[in-house]
Protein backbone atom coordinates (compact mmCIF):
# COMPACT_ATOMS: atom_id res chain seq x y z
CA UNK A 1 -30.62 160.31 -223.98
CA UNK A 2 -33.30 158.92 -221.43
CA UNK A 3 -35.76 158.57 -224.20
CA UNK A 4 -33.26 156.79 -226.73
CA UNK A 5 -32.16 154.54 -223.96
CA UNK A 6 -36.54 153.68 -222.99
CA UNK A 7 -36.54 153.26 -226.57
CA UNK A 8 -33.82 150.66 -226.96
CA UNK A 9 -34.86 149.16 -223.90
CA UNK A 10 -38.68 148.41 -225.27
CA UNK A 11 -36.90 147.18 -228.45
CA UNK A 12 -34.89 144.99 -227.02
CA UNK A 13 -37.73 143.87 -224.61
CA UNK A 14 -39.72 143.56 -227.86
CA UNK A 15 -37.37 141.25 -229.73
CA UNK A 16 -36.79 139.19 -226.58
CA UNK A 17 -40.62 138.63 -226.11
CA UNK A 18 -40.57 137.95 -229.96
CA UNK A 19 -37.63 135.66 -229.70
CA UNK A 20 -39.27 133.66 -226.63
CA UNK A 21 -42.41 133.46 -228.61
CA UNK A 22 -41.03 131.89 -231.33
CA UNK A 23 -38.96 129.41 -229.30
CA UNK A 24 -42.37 128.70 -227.42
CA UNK A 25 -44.30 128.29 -231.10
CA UNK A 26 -41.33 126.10 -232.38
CA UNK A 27 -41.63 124.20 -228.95
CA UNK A 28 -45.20 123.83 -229.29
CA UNK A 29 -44.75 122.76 -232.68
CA UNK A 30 -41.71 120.22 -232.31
CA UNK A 31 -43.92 118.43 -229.12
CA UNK A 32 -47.01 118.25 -231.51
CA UNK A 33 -45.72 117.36 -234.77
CA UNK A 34 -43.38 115.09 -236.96
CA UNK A 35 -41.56 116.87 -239.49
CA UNK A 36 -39.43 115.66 -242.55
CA UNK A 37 -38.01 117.80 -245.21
CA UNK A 38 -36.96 115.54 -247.89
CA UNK A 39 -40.04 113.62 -248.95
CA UNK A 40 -41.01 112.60 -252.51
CA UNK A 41 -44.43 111.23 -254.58
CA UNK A 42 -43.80 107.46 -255.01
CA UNK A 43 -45.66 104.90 -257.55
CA UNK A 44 -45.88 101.53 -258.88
CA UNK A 45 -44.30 102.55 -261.91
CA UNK A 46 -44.77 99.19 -264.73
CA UNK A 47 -42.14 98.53 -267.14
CA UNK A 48 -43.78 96.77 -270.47
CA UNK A 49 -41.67 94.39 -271.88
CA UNK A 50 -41.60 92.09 -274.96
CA UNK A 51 -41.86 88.59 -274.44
CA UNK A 52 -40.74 87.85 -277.72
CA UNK A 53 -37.76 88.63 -280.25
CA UNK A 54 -38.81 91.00 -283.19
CA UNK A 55 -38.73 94.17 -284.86
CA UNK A 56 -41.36 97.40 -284.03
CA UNK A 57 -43.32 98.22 -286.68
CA UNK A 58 -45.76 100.98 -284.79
CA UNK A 59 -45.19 102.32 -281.46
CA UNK A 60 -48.94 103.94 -281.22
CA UNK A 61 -48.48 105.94 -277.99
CA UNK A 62 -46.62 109.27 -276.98
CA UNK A 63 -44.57 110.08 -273.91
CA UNK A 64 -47.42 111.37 -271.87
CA UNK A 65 -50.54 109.64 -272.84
CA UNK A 66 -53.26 108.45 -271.28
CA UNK A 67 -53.97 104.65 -271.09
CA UNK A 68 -56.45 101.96 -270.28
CA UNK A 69 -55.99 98.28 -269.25
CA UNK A 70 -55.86 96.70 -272.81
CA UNK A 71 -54.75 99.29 -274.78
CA UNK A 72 -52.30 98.13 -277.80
CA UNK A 73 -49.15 100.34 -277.17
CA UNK A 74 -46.65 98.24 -279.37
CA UNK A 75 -47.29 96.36 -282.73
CA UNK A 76 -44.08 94.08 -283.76
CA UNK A 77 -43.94 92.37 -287.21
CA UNK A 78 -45.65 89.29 -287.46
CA UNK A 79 -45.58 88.42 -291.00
CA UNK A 80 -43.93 85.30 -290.95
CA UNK A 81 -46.55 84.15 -288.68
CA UNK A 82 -49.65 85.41 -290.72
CA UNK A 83 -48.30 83.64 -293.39
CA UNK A 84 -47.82 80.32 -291.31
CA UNK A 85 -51.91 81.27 -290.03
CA UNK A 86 -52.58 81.20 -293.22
CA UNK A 87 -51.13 78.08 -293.83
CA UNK A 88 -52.85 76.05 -291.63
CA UNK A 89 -55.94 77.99 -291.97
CA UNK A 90 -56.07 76.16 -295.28
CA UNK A 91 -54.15 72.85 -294.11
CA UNK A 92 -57.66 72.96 -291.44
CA UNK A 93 -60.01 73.67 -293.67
CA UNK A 94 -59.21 70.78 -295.89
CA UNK A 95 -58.40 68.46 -293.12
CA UNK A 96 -62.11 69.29 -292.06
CA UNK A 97 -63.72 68.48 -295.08
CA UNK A 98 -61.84 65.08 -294.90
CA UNK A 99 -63.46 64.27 -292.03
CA UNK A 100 -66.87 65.56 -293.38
CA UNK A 101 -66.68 63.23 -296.46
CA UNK A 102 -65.75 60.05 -293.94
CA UNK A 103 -68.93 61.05 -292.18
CA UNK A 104 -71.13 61.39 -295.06
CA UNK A 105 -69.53 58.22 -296.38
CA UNK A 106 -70.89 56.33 -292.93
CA UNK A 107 -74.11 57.98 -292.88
CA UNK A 108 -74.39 56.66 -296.81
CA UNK A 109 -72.82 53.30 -296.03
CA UNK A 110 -75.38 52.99 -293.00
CA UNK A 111 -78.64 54.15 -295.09
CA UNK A 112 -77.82 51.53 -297.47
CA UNK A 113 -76.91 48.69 -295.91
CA UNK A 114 -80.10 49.05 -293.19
CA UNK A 115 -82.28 49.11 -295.85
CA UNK A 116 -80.19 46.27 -297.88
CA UNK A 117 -80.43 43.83 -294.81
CA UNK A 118 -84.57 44.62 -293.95
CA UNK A 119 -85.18 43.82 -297.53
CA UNK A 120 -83.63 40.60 -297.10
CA UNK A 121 -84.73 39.97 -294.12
CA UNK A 122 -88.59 40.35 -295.52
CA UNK A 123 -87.59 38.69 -298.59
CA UNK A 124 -86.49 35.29 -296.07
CA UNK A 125 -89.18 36.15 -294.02
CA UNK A 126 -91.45 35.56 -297.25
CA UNK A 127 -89.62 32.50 -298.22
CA UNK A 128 -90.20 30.98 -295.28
CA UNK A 129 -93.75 31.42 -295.23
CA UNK A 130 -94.06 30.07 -298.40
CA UNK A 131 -91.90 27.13 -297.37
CA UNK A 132 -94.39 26.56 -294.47
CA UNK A 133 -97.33 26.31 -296.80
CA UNK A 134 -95.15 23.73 -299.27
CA UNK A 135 -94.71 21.40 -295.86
CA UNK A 136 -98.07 21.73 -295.44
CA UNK A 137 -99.02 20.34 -298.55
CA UNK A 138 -96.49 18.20 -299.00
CA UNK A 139 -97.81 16.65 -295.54
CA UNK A 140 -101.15 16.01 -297.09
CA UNK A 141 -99.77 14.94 -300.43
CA UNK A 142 -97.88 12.07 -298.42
CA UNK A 143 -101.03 11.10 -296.26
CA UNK A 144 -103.10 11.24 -299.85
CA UNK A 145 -100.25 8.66 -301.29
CA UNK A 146 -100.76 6.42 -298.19
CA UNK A 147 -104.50 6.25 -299.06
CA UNK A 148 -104.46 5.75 -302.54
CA UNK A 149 -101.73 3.27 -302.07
CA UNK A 150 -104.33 1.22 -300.04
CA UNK A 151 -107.16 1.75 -302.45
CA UNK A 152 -105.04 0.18 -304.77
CA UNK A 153 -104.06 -2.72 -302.87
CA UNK A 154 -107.82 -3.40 -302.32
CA UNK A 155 -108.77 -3.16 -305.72
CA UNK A 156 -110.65 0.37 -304.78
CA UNK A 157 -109.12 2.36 -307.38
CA UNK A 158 -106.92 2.55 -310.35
CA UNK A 159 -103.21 2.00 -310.54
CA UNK A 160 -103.18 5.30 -312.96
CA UNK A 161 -104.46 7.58 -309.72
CA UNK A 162 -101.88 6.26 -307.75
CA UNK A 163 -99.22 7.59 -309.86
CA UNK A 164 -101.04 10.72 -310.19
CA UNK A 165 -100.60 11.18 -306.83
CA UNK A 166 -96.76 9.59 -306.65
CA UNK A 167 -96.17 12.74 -309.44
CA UNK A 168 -97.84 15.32 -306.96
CA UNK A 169 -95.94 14.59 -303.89
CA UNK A 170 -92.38 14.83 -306.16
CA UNK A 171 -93.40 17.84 -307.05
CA UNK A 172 -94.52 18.91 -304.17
CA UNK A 173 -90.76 17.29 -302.66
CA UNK A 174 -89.19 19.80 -305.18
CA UNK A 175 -90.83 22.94 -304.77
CA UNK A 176 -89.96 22.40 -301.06
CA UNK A 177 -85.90 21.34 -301.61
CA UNK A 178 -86.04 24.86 -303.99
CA UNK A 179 -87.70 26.64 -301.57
CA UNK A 180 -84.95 25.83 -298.91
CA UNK A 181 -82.33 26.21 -301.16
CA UNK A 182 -83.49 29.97 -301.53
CA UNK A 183 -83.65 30.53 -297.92
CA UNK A 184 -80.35 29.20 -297.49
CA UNK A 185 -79.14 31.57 -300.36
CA UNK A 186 -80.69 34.48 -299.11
CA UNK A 187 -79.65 34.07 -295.63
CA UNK A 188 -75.74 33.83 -297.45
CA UNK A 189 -76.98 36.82 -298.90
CA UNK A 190 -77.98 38.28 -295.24
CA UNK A 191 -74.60 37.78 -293.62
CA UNK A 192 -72.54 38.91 -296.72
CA UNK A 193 -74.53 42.34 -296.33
CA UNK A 194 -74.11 42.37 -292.54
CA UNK A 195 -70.53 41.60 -293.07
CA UNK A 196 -70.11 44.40 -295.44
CA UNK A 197 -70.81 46.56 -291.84
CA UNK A 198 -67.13 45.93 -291.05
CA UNK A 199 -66.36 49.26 -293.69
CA UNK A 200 -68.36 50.86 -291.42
CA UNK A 201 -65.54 50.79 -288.21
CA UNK A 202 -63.27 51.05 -290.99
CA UNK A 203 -64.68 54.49 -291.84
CA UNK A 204 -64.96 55.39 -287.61
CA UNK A 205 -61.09 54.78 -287.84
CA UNK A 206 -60.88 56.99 -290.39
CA UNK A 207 -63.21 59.89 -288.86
CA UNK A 208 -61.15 58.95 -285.80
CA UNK A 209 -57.99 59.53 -287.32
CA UNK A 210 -59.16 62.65 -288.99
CA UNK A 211 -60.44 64.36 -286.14
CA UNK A 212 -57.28 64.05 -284.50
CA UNK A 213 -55.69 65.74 -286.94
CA UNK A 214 -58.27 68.46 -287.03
CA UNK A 215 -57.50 69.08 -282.65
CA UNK A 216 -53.89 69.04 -284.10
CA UNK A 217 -54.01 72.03 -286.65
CA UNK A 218 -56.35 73.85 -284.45
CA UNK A 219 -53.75 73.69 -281.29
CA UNK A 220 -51.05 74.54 -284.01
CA UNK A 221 -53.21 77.13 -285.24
CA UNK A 222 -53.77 78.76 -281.57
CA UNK A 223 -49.99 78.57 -280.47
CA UNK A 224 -48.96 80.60 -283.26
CA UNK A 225 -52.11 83.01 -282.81
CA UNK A 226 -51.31 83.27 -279.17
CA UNK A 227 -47.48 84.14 -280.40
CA UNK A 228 -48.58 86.75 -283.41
CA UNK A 229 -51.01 87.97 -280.27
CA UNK A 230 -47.58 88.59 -277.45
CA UNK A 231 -46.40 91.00 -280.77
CA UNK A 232 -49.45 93.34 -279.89
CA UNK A 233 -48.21 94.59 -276.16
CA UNK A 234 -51.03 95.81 -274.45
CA UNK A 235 -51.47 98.58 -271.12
CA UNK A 236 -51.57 96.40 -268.33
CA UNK A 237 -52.92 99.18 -266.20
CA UNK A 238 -55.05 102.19 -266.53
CA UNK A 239 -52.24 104.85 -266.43
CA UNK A 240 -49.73 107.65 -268.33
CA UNK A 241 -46.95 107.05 -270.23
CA UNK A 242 -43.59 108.10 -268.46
CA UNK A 243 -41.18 107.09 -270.76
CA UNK A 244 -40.43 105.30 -274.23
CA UNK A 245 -37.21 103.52 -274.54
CA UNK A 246 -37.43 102.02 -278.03
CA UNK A 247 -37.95 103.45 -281.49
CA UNK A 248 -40.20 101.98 -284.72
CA UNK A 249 -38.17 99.31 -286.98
CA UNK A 250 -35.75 98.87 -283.85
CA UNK A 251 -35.79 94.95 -283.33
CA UNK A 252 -35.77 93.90 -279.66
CA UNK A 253 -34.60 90.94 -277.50
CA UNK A 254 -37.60 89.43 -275.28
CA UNK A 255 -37.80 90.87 -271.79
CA UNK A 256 -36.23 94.02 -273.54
CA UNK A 257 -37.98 97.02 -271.24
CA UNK A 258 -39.84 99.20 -274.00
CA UNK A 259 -41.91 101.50 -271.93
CA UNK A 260 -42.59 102.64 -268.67
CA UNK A 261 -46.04 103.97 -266.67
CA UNK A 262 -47.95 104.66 -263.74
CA UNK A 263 -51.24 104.71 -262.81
CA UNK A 264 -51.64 108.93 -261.69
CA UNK A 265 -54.71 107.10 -259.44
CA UNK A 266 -52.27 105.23 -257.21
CA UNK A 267 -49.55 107.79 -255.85
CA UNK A 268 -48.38 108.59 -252.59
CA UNK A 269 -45.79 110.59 -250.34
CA UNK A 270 -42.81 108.66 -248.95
CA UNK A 271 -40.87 109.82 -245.65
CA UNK A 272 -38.23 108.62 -244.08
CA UNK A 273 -38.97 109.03 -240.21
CA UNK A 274 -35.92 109.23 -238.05
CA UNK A 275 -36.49 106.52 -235.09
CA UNK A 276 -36.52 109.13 -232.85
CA UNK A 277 -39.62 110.35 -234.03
CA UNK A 278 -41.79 106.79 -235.24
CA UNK A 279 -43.55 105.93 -231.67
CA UNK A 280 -45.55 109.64 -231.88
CA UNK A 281 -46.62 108.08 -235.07
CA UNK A 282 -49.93 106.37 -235.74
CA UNK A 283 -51.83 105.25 -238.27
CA UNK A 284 -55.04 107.51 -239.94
CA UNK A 285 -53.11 110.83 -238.41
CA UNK A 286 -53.51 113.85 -240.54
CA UNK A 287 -50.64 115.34 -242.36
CA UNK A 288 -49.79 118.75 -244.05
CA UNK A 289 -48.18 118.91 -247.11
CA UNK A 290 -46.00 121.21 -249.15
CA UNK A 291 -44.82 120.63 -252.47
CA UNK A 292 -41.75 122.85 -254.12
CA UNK A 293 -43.66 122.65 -257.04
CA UNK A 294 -46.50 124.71 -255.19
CA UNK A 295 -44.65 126.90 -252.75
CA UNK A 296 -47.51 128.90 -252.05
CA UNK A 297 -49.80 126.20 -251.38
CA UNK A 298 -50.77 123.19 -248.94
CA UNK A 299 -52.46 119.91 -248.96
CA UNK A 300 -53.32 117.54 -247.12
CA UNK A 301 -52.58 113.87 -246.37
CA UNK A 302 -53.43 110.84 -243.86
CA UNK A 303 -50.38 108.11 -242.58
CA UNK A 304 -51.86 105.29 -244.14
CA UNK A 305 -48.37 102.86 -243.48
CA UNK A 306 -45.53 103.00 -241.00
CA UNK A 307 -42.62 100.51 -241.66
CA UNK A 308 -41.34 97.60 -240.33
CA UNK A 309 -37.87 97.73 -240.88
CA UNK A 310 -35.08 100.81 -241.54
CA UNK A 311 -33.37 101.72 -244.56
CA UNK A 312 -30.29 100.77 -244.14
CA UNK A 313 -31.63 97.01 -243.31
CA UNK A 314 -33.15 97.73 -246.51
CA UNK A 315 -30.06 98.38 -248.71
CA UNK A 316 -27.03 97.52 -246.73
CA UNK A 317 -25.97 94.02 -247.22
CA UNK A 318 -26.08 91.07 -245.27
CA UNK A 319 -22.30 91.21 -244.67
CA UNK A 320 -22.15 94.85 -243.21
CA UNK A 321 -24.56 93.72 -241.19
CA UNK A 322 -21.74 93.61 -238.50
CA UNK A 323 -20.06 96.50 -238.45
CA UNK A 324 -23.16 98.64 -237.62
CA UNK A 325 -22.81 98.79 -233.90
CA UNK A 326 -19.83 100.76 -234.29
CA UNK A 327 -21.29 103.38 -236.34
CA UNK A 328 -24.33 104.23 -234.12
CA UNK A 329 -25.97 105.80 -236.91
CA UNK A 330 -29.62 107.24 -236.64
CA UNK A 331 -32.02 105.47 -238.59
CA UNK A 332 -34.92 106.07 -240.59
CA UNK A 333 -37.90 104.22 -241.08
CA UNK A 334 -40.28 104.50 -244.50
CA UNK A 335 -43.77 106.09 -244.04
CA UNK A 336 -46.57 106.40 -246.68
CA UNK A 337 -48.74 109.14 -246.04
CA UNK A 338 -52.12 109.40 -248.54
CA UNK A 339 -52.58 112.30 -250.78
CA UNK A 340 -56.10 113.22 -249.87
CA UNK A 341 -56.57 116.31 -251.99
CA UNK A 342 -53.89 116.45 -255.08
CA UNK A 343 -52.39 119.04 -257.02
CA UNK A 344 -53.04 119.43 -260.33
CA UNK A 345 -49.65 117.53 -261.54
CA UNK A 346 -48.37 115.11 -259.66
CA UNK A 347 -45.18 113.00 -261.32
CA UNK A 348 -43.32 110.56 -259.03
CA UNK A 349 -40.11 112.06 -257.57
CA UNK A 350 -41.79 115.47 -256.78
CA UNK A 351 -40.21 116.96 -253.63
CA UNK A 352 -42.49 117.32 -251.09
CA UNK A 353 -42.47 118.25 -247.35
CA UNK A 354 -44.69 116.86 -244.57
CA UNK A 355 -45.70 118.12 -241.88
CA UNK A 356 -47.44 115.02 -239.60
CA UNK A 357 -49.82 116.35 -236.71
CA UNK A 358 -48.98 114.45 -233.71
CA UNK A 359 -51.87 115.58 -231.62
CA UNK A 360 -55.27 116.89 -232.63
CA UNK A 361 -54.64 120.91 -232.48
CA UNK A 362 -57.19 122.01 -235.19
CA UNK A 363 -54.01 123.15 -237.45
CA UNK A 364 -55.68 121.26 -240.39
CA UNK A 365 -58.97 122.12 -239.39
């Protein structure tokens, strides 16, 4: 009976030391470290969207894929709109040689009447020389008239050389009332070419006009190739595909959600810290991490971002704002702790469990 009774006794003694040990571990453990039980993996999760009406013809991804920034994910029809491409592709093209045939017009116009005005301007230039030598002659023909005239009156010379020379200087008077007539002509002729310039601004009007229509097709053109582009929906991240919402030859409203994804890269753990708990909390403090998806395993993780206001300020409205005294709830407070080594799948919503070291007692070491 002794024995039985020095047995029970160390037992007991046993289990009490065991029990006290424990209570000093969990102690230990509730001074040094923030736990919270319900965490989850959060993400910036995109929705893609259509900014236009229309009907799917491919969906070229699969729940699950991988994709890059710029990706084409969606293809909607766009047939009415190659066809209106098309259109003005053609309406352009024509509209372009328009204006090519004004310029060649100008360029002709231009070559032509520069060298029509310097060959009249040489051709008046000429005349007038030639003029210049008639004066000149006609000068001396006069003084020659004067001279003979006197011979005559003296009885120097005969009556018959005199009207040789009266003949000359008509002549002479003649050849110079032609030779201004032609000047004057071709001068005519001069401004009639010059004028002839005026087509010339008519044909700028035209090119003017043209070209305006050209900027107009080719701004039509790129609206409606910007449009037939928003019908090719692109990854606007690197990330996986969560979820597709739509199905090929379904036809969508725009801002209808198609798809949805997340970058993997860019995850993190979210817990809620009771108030009680936020002042032992800093940031860059290290943080151990179980997953129910990995009992048997643990990671680890750095507070990277402790909030600035609760949850329920969060998601209770303004009006209930009031009545919160009288509840006295505890609140919590969002923290984001970084995943610093991952497990091998990681989809936002996992259940997780953190344990945040509050003081630096090697557990992670």
């Amino acid at each position: 009976m002794q024995v039985r009774r020095f047995i029970l006794r160390v037992v007991s003694i046993f289990f009490v030391l065991l029990g006290a040990t424990f209570a000093c571990y969990e102690l230990f453990h509730w001074m040094t470290h923030v736990y919270e039980f319900d965490a989850r993996i959060k993400s910036d999760l995109t929705r893609v969207s259509s900014k236009v009406n229309g009907t799917i013809d491919k969906i070229l991804v699969n729940e699950g894929d991988q994709v890059k920034v710029g990706d084409l994910l969606i293809i909607m029809n766009g047939e009415g709109i190659n066809h209106q491409i098309n259109a003005l592709d053609a309406e352009l093209n024509g509209q372009k040689a328009k204006t090519k045939k004004f310029k060649a017009q100008k360029l002709n116009l231009d070559v032509e009447l520069n060298a029509q005005i310097s060959t009249k301007n040489e051709e008046i230039k000429s005349l007038k020389v030639e003029l210049k030598a008639l004066l000149t002659r006609e000068t001396l023909a006069i003084k020659k008239l004067e001279r003979t005239k006197y011979l005559v009156s003296k009885n120097l010379t005969s009556k018959k050389n005199l009207d040789i020379d009266q003949d000359y200087l008509l002549n002479l008077s003649g050849q110079v009332y032609v030779s201004e007539a032609e000047i004057k002509v071709a001068q005519m002729e001069l401004m009639e070419i010059i004028a002839k310039r005026s087509k010339i601004n008519i044909l700028d009007q035209d090119i003017i006009i043209s070209d305006i229509a050209v900027r107009r097709l080719v701004a039509q053109l790129q609206e409606l190739e910007v449009e037939l582009e928003e019908r090719r929906i692109r990854s606007p991240v690197n990330g996986i595909v969560d979820i597709v919402f739509k199905n090929q030859g379904e036809y969508i409203e725009d801002a209808s959600e198609i798809l949805v994804l997340h970058d993997p890269e860019n995850i993190w753990i979210e817990a809620n810290i009771e108030e009680n708990q936020i002042r032992h909390l800093q940031l860059g403090q290290p943080v151990k991490i179980d997953f129910n998806a990995y009992p048997f395993n643990s990671f680890k993780g750095e507070v990277i971002y402790i909030g600035r206001v609760t949850l329920s300020d969060l998601a209770m409205p303004k009006a209930d704002l009031g009545d919160s005294r009288s509840r006295k709830l505890v609140q919590r407070i969002p923290v984001k702790i970084k995943l610093i080594d991952k497990p091998e799948i990681t989809a936002p919503g996992m259940l997780a469990e953190v344990n945040i070291q509050i003081q630096d007692k090697g557990f992670l070491k």
